[in-house]
Structure formats: C-alpha cells, structure tokens
N, C-alpha and C. Protein backbone atom coordinates (compact mmCIF):
# COMPACT_ATOMS: atom_id res chain seq x y z
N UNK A 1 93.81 99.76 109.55
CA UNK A 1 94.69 100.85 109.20
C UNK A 1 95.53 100.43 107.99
N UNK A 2 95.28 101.09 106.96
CA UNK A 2 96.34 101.17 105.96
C UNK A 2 97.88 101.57 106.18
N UNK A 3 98.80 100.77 105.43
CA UNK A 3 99.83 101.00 105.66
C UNK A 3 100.37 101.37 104.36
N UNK A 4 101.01 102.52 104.55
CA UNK A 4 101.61 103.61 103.19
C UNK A 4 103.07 103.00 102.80
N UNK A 5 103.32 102.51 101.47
CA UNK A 5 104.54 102.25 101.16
C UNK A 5 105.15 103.23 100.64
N UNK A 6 106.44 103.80 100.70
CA UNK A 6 107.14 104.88 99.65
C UNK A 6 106.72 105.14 98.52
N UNK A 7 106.33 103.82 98.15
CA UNK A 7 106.14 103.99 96.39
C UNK A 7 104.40 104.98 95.95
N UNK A 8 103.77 104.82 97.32
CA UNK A 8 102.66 105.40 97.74
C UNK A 8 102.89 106.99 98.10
N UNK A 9 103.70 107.21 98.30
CA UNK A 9 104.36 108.98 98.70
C UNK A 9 104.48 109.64 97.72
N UNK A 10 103.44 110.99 97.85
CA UNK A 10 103.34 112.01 96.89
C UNK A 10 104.67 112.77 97.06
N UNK A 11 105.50 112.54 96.29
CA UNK A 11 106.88 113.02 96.14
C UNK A 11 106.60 114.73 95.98
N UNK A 12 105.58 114.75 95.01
CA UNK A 12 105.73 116.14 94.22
C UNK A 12 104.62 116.84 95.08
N UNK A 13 104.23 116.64 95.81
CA UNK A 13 102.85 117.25 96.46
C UNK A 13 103.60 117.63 97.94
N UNK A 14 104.33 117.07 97.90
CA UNK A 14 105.37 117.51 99.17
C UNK A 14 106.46 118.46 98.94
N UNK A 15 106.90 118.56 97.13
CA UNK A 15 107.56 119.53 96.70
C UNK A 15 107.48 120.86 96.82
N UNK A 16 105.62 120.52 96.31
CA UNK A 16 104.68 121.90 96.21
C UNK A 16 104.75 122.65 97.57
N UNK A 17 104.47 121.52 98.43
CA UNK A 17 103.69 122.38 100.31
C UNK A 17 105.06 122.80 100.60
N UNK A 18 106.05 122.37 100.62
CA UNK A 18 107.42 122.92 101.25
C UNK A 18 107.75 124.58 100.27
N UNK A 19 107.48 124.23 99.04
CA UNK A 19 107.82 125.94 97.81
C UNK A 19 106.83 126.63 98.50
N UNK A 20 105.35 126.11 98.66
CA UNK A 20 104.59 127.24 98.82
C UNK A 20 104.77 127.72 100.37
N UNK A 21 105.31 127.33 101.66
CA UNK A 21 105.51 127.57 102.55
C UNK A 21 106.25 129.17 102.85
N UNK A 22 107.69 128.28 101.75
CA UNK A 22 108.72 129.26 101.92
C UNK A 22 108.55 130.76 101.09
N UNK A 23 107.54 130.50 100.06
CA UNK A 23 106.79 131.50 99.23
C UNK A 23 106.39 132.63 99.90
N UNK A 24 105.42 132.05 100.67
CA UNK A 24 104.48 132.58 101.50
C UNK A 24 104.86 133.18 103.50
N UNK A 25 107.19 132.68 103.06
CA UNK A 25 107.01 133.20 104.11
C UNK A 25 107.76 132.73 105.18
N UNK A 26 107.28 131.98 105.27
CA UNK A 26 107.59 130.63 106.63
C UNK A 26 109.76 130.83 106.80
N UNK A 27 109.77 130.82 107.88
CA UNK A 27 111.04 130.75 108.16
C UNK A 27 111.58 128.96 108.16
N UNK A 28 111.02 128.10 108.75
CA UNK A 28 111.15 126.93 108.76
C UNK A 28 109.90 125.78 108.89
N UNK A 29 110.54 124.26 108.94
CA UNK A 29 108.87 123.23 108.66
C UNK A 29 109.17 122.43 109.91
N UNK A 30 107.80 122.12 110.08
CA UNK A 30 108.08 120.75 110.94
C UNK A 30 107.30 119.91 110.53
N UNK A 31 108.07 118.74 110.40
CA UNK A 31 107.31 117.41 109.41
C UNK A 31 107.17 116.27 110.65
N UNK A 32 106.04 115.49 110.10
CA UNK A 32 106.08 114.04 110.59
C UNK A 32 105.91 114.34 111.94
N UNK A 33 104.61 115.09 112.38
CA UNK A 33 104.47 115.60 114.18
C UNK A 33 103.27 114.85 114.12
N UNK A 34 102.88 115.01 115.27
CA UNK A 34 102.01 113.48 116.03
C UNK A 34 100.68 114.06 115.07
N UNK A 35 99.91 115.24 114.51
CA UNK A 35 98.95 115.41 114.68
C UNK A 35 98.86 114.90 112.58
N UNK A 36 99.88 114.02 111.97
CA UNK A 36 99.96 114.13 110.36
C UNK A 36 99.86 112.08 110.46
N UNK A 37 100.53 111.83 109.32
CA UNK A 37 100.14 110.78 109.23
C UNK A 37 100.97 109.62 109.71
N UNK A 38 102.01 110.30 110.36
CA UNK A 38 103.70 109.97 110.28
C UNK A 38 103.44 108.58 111.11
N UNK A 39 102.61 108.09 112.12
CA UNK A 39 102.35 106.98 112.86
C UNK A 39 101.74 106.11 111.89
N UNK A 40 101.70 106.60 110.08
CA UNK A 40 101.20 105.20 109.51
C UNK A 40 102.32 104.97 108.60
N UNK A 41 103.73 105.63 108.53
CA UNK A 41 104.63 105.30 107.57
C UNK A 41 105.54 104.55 108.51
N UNK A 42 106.16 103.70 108.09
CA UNK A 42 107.45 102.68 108.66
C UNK A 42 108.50 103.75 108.21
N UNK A 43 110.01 103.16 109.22
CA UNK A 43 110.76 103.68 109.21
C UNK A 43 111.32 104.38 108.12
N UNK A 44 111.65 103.60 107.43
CA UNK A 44 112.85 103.84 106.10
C UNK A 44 111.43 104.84 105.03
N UNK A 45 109.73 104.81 105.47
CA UNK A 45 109.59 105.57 104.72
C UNK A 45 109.31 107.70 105.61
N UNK A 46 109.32 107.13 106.45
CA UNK A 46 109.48 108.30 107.56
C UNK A 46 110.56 109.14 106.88
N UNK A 47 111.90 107.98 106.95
CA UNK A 47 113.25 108.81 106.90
C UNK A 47 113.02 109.56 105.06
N UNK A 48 112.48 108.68 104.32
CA UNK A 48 112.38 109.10 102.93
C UNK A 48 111.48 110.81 102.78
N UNK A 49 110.53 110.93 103.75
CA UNK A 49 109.72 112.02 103.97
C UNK A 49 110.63 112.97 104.01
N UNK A 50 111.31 112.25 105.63
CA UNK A 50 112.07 113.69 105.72
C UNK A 50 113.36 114.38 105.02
N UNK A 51 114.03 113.35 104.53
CA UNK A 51 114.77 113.78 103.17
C UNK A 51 114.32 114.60 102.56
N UNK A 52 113.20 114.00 101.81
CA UNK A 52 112.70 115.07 100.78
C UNK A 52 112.44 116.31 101.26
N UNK A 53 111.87 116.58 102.65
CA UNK A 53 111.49 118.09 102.98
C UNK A 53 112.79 118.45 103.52
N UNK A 54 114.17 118.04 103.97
CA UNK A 54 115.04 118.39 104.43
C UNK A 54 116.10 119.30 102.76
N UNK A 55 116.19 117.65 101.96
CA UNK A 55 116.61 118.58 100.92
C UNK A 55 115.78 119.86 100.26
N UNK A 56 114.88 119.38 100.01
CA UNK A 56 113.60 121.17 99.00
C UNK A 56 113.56 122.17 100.43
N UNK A 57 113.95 122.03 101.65
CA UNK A 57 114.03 123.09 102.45
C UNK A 57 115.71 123.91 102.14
N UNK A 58 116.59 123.54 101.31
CA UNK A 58 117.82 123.88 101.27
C UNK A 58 118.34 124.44 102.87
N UNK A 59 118.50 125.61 102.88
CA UNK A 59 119.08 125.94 104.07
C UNK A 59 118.03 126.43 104.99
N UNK A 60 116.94 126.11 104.65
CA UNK A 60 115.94 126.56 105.98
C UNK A 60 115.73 125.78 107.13
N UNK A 61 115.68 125.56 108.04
CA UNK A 61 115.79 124.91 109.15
C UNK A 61 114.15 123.80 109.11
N UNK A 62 114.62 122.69 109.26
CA UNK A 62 113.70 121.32 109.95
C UNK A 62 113.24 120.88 110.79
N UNK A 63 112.18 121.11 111.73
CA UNK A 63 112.41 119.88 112.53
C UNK A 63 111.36 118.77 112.35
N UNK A 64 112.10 117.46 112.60
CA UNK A 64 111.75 116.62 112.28
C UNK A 64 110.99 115.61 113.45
N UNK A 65 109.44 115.13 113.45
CA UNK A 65 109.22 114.65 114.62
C UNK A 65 109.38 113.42 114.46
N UNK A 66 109.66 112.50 115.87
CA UNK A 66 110.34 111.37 116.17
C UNK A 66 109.31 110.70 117.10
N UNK A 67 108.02 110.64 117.34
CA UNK A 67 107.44 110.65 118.30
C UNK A 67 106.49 109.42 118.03
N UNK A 68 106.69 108.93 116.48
CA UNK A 68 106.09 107.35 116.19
C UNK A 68 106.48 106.08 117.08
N UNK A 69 105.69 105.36 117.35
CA UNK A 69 105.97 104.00 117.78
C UNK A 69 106.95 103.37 116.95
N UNK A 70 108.22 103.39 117.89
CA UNK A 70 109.22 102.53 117.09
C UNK A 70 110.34 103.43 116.93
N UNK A 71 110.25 104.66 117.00
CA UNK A 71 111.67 105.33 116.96
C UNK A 71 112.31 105.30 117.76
C-alpha cells in the first residue's frame, strides 16, 4: 500500500469536485468516509483534506469521516 504525502494531494482537483457539487446543487459534502481513500492518508494529511473542503465549502455544511485507524 502506498502511502500519500500532502505534498501528493490534488489541492485543485478537490477545489474543482467541491465548486462542481455546489454548482450542481448539493446542499452539503461528506469527505474522508470509509468507502474513499481516507484509510491511506496519515493524520495531519486527513486534517489538511478536510480543511480544504471545509474552507471551499464556505458556509455549506461538512461532514467529516473519522472512521480511519488511528483516530
């Protein structure tokens, strides 16, 4: 298993899926759930994920899953 460093995180490709969500609609996101990749990022880059979709969600509601080994 590969292990994803931050510096490895499509910053802007996560920009895109969160605009086109809210584009298209979506009242709110849920990031980092058991069925994505979130069991191959370490902590501090988990938390970096969800930053980014927490801030580009401005006031739309998050939830954020916690369900990795180790939280």
């Amino acid at each position: 298993m590969r292990v994803i460093h931050r510096s490895d995180i499509d910053f802007l490709s996560i920009d895109r899926m969160v605009d086109f969500y809210f584009e298209v609609g979506c009242d709110g996101l849920t990031v980092l759930g058991v069925l994505g990749e979130s069991n191959k990022l370490d902590p501090a880059e988990a938390l970096a994920v969800a930053e980014r979709v927490i801030k580009r969600a401005k006031d739309k509601p998050v939830i954020v899953g916690v369900s990795s080994p180790g939280f």
